[in-house]
PDB file of N, CA and C in Angstrom:
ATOM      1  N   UNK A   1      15.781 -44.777 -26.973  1.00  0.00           N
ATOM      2  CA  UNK A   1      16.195 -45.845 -27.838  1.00  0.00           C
ATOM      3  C   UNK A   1      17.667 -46.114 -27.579  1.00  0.00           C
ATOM      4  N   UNK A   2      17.895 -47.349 -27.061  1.00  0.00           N
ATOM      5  CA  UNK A   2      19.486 -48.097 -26.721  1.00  0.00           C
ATOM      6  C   UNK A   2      20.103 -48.317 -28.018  1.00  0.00           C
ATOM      7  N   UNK A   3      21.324 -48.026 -28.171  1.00  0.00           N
ATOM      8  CA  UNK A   3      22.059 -48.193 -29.421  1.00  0.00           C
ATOM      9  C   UNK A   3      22.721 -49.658 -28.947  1.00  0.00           C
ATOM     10  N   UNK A   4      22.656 -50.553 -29.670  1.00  0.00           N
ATOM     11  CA  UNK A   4      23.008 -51.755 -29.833  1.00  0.00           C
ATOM     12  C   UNK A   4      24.698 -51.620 -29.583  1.00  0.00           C
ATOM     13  N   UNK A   5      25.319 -52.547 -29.606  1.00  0.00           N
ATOM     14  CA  UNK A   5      26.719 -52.956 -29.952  1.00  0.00           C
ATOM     15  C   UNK A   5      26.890 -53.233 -31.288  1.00  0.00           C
ATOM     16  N   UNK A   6      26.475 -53.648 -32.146  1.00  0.00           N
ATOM     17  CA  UNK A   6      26.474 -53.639 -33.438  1.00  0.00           C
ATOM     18  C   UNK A   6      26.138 -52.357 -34.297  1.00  0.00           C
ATOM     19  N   UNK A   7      25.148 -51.883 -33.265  1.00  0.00           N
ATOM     20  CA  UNK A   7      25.098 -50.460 -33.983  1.00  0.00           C
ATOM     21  C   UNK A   7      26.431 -49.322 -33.946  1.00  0.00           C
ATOM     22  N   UNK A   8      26.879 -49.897 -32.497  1.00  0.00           N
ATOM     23  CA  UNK A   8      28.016 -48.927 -32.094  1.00  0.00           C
ATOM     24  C   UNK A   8      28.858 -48.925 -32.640  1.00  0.00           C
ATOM     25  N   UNK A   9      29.332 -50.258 -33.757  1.00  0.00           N
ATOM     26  CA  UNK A   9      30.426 -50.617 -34.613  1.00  0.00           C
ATOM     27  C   UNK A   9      30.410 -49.657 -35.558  1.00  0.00           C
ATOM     28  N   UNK A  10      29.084 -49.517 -36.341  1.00  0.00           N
ATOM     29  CA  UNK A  10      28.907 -49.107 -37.752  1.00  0.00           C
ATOM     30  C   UNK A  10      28.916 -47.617 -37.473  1.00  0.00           C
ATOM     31  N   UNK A  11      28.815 -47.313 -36.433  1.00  0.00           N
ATOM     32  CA  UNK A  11      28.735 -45.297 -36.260  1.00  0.00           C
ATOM     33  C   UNK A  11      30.393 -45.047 -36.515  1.00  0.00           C
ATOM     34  N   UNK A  12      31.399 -46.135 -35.685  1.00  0.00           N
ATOM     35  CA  UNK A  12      32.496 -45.347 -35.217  1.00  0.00           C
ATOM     36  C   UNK A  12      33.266 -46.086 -37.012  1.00  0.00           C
ATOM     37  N   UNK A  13      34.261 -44.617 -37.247  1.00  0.00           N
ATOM     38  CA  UNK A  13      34.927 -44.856 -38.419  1.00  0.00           C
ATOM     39  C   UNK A  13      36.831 -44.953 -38.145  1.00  0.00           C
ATOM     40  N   UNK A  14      36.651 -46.066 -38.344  1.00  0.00           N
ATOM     41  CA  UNK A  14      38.344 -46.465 -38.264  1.00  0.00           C
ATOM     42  C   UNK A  14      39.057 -45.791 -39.723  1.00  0.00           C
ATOM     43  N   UNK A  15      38.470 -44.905 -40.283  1.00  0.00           N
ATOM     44  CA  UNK A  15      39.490 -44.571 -41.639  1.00  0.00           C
ATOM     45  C   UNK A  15      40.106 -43.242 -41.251  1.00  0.00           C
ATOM     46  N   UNK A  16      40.539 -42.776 -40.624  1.00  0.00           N
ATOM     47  CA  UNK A  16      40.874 -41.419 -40.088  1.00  0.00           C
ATOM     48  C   UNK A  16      41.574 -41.599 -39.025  1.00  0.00           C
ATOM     49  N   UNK A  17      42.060 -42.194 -38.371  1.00  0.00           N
ATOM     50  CA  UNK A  17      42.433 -42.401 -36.728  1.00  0.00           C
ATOM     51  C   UNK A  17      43.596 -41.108 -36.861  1.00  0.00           C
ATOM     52  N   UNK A  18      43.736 -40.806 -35.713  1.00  0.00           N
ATOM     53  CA  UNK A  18      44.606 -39.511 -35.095  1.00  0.00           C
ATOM     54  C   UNK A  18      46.021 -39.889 -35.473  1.00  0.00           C
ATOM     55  N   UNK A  19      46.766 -39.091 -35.818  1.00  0.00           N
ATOM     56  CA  UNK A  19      48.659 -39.767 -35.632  1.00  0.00           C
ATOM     57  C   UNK A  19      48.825 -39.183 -34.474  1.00  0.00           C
ATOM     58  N   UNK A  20      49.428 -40.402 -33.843  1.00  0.00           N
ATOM     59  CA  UNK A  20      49.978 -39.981 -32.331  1.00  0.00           C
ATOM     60  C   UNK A  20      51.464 -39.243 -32.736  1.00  0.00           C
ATOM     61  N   UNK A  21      51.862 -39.141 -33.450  1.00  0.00           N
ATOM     62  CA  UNK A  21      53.253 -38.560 -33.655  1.00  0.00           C
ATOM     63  C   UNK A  21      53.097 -36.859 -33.486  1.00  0.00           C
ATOM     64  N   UNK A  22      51.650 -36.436 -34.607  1.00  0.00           N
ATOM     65  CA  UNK A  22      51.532 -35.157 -34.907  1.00  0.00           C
ATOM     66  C   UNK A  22      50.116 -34.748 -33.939  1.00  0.00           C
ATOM     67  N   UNK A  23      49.398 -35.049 -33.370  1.00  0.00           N
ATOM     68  CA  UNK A  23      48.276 -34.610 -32.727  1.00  0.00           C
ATOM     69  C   UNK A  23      48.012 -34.808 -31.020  1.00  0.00           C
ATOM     70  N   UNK A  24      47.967 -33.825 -30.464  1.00  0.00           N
ATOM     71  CA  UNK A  24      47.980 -34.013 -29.210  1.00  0.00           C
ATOM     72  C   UNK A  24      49.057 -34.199 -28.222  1.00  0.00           C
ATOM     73  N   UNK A  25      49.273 -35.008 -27.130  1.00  0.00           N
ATOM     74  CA  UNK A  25      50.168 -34.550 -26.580  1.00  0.00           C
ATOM     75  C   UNK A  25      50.449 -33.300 -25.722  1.00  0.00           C
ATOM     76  N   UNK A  26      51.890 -33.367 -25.499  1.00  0.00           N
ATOM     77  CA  UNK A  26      52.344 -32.114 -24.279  1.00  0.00           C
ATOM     78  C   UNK A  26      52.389 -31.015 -25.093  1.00  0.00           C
ATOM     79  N   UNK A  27      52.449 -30.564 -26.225  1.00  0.00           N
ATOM     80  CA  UNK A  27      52.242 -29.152 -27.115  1.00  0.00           C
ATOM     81  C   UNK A  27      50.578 -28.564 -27.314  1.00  0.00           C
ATOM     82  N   UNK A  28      49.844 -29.847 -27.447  1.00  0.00           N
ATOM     83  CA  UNK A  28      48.726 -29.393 -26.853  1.00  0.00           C
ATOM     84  C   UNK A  28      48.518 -28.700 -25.526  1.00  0.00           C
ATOM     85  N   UNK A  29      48.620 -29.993 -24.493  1.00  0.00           N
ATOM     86  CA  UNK A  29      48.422 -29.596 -23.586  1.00  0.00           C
ATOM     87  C   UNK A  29      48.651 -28.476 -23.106  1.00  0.00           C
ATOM     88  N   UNK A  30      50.290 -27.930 -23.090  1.00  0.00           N
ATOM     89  CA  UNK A  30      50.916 -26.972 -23.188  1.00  0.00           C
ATOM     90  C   UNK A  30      49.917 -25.271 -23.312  1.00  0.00           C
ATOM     91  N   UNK A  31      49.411 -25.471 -24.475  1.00  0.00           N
ATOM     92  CA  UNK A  31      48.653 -24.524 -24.838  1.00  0.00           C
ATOM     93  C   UNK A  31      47.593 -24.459 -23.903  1.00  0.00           C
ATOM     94  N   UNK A  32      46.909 -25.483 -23.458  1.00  0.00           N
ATOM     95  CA  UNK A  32      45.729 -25.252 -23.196  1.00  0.00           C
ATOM     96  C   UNK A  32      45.777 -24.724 -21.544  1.00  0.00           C
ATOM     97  N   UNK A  33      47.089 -25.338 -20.995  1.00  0.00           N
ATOM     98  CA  UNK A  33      47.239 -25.289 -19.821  1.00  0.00           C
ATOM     99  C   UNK A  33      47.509 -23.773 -19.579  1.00  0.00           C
ATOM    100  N   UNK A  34      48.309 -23.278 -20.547  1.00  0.00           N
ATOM    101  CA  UNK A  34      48.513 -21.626 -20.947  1.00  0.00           C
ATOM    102  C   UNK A  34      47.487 -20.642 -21.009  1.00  0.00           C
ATOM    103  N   UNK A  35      46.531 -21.275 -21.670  1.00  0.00           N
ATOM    104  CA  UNK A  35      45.288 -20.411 -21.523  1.00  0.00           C
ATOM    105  C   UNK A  35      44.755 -20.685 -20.120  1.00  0.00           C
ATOM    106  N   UNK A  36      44.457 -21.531 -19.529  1.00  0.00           N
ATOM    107  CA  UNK A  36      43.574 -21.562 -18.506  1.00  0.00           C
ATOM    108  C   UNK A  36      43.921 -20.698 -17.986  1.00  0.00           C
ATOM    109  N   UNK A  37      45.733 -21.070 -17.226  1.00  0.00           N
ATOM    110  CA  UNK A  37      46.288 -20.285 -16.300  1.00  0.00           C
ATOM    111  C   UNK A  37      46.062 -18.475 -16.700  1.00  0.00           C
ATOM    112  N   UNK A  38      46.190 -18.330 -17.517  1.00  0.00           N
ATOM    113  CA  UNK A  38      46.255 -16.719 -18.292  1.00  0.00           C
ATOM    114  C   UNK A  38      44.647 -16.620 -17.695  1.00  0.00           C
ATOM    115  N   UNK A  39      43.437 -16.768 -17.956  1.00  0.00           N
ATOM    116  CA  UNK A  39      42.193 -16.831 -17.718  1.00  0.00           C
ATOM    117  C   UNK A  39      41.824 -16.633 -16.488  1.00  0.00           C
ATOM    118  N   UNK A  40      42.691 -17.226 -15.750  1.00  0.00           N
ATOM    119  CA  UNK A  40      41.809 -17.944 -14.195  1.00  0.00           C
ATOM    120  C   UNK A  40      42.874 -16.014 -13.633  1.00  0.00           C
ATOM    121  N   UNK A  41      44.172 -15.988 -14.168  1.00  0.00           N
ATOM    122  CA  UNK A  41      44.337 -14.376 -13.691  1.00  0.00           C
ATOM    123  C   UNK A  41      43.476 -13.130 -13.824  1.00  0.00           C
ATOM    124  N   UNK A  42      43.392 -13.465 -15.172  1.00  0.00           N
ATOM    125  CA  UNK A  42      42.698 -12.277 -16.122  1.00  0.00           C
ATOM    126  C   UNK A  42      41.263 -11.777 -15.546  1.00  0.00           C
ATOM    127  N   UNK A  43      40.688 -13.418 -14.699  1.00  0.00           N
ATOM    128  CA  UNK A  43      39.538 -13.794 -13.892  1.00  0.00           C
ATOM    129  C   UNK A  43      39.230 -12.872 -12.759  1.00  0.00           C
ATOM    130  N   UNK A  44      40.769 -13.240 -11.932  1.00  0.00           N
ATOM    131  CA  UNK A  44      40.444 -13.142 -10.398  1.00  0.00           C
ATOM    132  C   UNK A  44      41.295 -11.786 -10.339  1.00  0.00           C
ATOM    133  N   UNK A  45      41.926 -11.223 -10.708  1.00  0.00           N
ATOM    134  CA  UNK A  45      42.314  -9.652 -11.392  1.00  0.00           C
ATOM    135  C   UNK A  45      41.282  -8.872 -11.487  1.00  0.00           C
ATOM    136  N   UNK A  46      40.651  -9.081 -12.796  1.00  0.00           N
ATOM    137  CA  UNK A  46      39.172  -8.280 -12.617  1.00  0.00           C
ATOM    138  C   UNK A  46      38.428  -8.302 -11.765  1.00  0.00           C
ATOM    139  N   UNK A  47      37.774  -9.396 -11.292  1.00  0.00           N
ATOM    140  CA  UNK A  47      36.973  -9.531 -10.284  1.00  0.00           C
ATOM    141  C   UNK A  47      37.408  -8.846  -8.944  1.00  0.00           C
ATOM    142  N   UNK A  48      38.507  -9.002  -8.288  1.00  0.00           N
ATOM    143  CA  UNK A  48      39.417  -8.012  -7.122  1.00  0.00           C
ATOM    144  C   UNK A  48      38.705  -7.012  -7.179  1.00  0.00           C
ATOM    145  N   UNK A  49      39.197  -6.388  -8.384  1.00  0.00           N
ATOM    146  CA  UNK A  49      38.744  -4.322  -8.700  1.00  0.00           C
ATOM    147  C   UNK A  49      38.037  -3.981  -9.574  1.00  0.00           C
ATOM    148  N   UNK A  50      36.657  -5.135  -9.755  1.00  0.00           N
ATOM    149  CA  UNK A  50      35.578  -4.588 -10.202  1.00  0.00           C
ATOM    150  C   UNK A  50      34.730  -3.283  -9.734  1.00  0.00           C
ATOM    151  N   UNK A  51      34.545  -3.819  -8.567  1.00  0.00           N
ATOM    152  CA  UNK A  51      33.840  -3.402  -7.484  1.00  0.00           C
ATOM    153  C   UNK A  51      34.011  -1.981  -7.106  1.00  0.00           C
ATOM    154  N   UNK A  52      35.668  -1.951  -7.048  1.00  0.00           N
ATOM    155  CA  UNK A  52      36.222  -0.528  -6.674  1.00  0.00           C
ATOM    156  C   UNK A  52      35.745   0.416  -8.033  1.00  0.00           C
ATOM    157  N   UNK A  53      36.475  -0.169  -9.113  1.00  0.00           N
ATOM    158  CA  UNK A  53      35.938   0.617 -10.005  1.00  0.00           C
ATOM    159  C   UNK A  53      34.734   0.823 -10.577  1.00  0.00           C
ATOM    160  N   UNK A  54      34.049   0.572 -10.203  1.00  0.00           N
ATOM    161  CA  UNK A  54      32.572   0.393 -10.689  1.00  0.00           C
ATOM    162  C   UNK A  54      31.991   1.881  -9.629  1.00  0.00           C
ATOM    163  N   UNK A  55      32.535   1.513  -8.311  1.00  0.00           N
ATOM    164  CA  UNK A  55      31.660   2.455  -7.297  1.00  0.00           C
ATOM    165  C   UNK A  55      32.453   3.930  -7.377  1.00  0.00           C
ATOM    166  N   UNK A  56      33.801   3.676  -8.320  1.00  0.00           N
ATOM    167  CA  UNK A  56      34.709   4.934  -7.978  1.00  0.00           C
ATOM    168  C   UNK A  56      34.564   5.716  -9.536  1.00  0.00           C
ATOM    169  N   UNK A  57      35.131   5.414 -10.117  1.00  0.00           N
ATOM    170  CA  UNK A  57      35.226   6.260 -11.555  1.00  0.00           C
ATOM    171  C   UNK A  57      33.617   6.581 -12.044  1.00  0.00           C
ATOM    172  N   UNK A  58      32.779   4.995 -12.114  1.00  0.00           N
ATOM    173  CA  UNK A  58      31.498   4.953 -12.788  1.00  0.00           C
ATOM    174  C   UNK A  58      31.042   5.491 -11.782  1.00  0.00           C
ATOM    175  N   UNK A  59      30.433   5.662 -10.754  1.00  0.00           N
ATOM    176  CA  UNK A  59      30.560   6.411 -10.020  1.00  0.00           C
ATOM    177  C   UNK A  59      28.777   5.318  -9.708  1.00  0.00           C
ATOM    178  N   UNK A  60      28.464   4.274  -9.359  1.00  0.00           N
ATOM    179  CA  UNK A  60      27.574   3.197  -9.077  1.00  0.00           C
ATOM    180  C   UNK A  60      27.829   3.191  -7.856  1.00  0.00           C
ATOM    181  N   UNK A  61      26.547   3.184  -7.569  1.00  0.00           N
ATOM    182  CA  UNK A  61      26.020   2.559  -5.869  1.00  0.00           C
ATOM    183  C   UNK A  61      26.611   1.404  -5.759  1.00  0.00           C
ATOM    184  N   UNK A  62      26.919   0.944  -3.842  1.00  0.00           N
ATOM    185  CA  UNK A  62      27.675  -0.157  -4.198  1.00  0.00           C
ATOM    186  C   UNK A  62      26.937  -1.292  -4.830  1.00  0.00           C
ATOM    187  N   UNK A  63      25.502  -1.245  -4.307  1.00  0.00           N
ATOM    188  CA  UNK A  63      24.066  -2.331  -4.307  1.00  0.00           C
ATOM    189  C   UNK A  63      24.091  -2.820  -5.837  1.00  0.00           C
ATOM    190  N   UNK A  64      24.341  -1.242  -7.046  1.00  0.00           N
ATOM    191  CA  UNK A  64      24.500  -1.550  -8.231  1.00  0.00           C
ATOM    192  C   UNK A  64      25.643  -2.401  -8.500  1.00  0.00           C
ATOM    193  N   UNK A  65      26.965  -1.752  -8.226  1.00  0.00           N
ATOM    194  CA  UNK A  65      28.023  -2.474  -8.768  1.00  0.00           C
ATOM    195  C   UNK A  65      28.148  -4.352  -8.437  1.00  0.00           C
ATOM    196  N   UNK A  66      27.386  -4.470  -6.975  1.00  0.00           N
ATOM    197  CA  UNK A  66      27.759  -5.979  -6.911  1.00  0.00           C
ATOM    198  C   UNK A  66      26.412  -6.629  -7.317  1.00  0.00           C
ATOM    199  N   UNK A  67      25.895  -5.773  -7.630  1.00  0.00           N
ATOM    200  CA  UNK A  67      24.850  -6.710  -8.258  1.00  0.00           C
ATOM    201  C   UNK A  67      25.542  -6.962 -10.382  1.00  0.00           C
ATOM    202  N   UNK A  68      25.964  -5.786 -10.660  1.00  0.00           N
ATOM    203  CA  UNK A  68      26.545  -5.963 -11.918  1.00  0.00           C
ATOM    204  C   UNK A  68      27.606  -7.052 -11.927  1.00  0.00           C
ATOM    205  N   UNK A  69      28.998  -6.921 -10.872  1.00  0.00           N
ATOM    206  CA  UNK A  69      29.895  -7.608 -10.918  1.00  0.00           C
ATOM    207  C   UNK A  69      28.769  -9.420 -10.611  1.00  0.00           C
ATOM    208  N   UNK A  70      27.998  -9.581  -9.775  1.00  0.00           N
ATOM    209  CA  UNK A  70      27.251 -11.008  -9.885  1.00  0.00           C
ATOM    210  C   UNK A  70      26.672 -11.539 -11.509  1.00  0.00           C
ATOM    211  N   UNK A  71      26.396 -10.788 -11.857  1.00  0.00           N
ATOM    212  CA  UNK A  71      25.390 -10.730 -13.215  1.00  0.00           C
ATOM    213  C   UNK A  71      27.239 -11.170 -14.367  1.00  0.00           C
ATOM    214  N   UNK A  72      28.001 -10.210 -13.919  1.00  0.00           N
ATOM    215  CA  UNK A  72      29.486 -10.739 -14.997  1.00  0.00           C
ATOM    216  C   UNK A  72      29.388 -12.092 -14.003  1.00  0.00           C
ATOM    217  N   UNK A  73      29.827 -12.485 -12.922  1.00  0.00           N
ATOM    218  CA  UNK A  73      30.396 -13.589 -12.551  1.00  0.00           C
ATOM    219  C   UNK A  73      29.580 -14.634 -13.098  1.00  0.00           C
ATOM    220  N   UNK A  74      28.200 -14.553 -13.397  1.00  0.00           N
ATOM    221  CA  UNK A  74      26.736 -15.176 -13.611  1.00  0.00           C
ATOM    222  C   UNK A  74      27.366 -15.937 -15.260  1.00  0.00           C
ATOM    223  N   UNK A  75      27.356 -14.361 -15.864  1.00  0.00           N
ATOM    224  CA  UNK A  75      28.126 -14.477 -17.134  1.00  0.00           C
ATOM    225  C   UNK A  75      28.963 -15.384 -17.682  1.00  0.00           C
ATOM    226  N   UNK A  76      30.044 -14.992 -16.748  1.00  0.00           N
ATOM    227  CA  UNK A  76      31.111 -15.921 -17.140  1.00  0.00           C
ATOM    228  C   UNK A  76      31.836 -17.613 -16.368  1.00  0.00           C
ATOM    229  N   UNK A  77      30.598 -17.839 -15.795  1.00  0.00           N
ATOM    230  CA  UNK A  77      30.504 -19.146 -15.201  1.00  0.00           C
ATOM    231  C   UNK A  77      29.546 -19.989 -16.184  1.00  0.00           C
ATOM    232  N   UNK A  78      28.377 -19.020 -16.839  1.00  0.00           N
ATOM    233  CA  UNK A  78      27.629 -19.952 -17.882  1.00  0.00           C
ATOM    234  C   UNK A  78      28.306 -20.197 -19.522  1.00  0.00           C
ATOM    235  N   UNK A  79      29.030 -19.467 -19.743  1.00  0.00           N
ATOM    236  CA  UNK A  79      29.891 -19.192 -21.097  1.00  0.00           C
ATOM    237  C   UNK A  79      30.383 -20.164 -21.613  1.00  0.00           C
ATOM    238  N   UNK A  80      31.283 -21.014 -20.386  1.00  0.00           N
ATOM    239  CA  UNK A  80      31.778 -22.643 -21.133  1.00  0.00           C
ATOM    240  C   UNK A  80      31.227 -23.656 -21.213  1.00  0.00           C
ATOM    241  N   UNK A  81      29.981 -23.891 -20.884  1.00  0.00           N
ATOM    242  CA  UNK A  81      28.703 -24.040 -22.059  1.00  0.00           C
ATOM    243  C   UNK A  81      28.194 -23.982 -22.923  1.00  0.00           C
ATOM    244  N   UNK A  82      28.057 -22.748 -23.415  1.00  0.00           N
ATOM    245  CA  UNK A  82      27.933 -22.418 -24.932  1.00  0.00           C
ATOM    246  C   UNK A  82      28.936 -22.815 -25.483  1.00  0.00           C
ATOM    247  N   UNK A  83      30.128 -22.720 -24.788  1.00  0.00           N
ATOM    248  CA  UNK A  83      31.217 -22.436 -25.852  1.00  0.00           C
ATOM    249  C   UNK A  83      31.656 -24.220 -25.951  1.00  0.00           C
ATOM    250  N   UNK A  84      31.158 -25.076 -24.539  1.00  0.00           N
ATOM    251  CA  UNK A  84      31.582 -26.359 -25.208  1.00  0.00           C
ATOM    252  C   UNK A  84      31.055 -26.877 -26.073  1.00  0.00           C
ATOM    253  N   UNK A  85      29.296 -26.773 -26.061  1.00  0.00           N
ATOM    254  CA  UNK A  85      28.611 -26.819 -27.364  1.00  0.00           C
ATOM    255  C   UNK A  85      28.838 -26.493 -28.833  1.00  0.00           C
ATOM    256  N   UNK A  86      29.537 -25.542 -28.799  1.00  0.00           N
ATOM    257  CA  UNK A  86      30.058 -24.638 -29.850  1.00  0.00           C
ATOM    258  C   UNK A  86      30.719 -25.490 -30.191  1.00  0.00           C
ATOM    259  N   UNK A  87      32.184 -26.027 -29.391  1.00  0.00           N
ATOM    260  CA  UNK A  87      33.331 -26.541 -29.516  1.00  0.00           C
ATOM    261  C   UNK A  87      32.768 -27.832 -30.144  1.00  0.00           C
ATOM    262  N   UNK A  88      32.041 -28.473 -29.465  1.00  0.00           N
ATOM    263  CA  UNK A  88      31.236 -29.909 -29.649  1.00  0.00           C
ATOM    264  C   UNK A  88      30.657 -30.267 -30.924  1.00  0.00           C
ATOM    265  N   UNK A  89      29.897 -29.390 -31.543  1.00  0.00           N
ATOM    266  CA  UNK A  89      29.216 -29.143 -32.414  1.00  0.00           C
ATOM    267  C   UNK A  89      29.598 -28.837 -33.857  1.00  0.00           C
ATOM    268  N   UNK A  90      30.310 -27.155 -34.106  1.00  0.00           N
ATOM    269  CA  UNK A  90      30.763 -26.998 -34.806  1.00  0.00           C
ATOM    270  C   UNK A  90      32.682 -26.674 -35.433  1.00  0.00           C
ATOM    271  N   UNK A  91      33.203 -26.505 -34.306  1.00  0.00           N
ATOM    272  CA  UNK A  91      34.271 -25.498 -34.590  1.00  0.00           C
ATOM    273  C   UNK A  91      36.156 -26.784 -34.442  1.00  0.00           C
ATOM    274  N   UNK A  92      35.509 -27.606 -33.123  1.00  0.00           N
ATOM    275  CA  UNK A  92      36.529 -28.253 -32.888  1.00  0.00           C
ATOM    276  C   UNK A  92      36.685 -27.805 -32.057  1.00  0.00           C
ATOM    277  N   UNK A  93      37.949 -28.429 -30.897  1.00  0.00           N
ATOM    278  CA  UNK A  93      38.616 -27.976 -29.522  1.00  0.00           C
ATOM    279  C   UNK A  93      39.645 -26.710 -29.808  1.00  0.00           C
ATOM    280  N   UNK A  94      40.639 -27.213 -30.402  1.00  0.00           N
ATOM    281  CA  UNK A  94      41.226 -26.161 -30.390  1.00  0.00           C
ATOM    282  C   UNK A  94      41.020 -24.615 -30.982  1.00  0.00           C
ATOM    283  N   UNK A  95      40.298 -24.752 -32.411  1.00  0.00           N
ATOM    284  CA  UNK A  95      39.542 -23.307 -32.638  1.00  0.00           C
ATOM    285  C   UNK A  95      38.785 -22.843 -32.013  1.00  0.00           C
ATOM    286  N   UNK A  96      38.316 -23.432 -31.103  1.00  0.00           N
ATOM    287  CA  UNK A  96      37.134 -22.538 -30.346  1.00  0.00           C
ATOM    288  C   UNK A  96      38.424 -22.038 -29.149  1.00  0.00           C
ATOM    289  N   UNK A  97      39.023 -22.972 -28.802  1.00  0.00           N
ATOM    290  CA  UNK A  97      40.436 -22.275 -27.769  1.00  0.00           C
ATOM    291  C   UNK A  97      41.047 -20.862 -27.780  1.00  0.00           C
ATOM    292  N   UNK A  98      41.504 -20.432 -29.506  1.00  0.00           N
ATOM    293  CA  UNK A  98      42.033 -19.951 -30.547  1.00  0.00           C
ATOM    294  C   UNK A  98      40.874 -18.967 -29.861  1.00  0.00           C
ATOM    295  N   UNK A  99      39.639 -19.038 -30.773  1.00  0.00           N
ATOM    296  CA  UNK A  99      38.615 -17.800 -30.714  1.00  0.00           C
ATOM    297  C   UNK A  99      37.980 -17.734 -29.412  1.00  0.00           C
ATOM    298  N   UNK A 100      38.038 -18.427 -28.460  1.00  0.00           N
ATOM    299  CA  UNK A 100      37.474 -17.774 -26.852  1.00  0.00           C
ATOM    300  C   UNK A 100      38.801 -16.823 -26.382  1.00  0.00           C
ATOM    301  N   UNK A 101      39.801 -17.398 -26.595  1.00  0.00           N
ATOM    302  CA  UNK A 101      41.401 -16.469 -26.362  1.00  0.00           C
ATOM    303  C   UNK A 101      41.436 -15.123 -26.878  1.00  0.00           C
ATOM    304  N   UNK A 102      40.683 -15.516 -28.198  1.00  0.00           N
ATOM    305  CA  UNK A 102      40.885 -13.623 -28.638  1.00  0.00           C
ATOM    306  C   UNK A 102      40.146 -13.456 -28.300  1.00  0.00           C
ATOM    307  N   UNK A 103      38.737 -13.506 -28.119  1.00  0.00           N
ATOM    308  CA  UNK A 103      37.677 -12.568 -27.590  1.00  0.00           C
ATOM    309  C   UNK A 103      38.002 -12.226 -26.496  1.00  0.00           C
ATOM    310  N   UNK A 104      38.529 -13.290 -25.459  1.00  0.00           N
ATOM    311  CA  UNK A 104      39.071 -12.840 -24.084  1.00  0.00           C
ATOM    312  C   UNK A 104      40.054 -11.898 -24.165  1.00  0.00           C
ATOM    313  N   UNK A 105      40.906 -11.564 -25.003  1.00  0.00           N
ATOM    314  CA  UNK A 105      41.850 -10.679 -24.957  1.00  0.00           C
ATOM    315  C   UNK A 105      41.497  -9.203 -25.200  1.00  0.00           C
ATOM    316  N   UNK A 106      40.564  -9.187 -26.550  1.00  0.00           N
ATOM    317  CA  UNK A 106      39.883  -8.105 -27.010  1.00  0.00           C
ATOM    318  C   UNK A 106      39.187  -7.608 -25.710  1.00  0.00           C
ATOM    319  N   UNK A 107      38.367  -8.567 -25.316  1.00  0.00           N
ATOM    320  CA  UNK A 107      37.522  -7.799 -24.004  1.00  0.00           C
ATOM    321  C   UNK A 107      38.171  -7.216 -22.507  1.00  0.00           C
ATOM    322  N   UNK A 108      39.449  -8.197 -22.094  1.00  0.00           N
ATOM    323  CA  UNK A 108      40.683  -7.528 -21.274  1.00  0.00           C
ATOM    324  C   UNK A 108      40.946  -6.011 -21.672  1.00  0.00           C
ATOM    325  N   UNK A 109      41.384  -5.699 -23.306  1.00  0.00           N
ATOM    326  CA  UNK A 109      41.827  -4.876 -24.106  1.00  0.00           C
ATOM    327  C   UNK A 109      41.338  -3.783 -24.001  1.00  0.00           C
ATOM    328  N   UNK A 110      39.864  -4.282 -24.078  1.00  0.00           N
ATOM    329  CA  UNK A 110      38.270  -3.000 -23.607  1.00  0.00           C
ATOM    330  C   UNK A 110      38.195  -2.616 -22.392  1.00  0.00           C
ATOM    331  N   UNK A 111      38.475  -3.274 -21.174  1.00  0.00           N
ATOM    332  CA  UNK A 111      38.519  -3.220 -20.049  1.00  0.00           C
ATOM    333  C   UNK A 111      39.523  -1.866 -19.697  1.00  0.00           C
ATOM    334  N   UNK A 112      40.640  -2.319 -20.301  1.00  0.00           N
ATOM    335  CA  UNK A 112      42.145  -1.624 -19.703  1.00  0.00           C
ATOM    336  C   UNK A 112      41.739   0.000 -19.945  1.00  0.00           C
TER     337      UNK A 112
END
C-alpha cells in the first residue's frame, strides 16, 4: 500500500522541529566520531591477539580458536543491527550510543 502525498502531510508533525542552536551539529558529531574511532581500535586490537591468546593461555586448538574468533567477528558485524533497530525503535540515537559504549567498555574491561 503507497502512501499518498497527502497522506505524507498528515503523518509528519511540524510542532516539535529540532533547535538548530541546541541539537546536533559538531558536538554531536564530535562524540560520535569519538566512539567509532575508540571501537574500530578496541576492534582491530582484539582481533590481532585473539588468536594468540586463545591458542596460548586457553590453551585451544588453533582450528578452535579461529573458528571462535570467526563466530566473535560473525558477532560483532551482526550487532549494529540490532542495535540500529533498537536505536530506531525504542531508545533514540544517542542513548543507544551512550549504552553500546558502556557495554563495549564493560566487555573490553572483561577482556583485560
Amino acid at each position: 500500500m503507497a502512501i499518498t502525498g497527502d497522506q505524507l502531510e498528515n503523518t509528519i508533525s511540524p510542532a516539535n522541529p529540532a533547535v538548530r542552536l541546541s541539537s546536533g551539529g559538531w558536538r554531536s558529531a564530535r562524540l560520535i566520531i569519538f566512539v567509532e574511532m575508540a571501537e574500530h581500535f578496541a576492534y582491530y586490537g582484539i582481533s590481532s591477539n585473539l588468536i594468540t591468546y586463545l591458542t596460548g593461555p586457553l590453551g585451544q586448538s588453533t582450528a578452535a580458536a579461529a573458528a571462535n574468533v570467526n563466530a566473535w567477528s560473525g558477532t560483532v558485524s551482526f550487532l549494529p543491527l540490532l542495535w540500529g533497530f533498537i536505536a530506531d525503535s525504542f531508545l533514540g540515537r544517542f542513548c543507544t550510543i551512550l549504552i553500546a559504549s558502556c557495554l563495549y567498555i564493560l566487555g573490553l574491561g572483561l577482556l583485560s
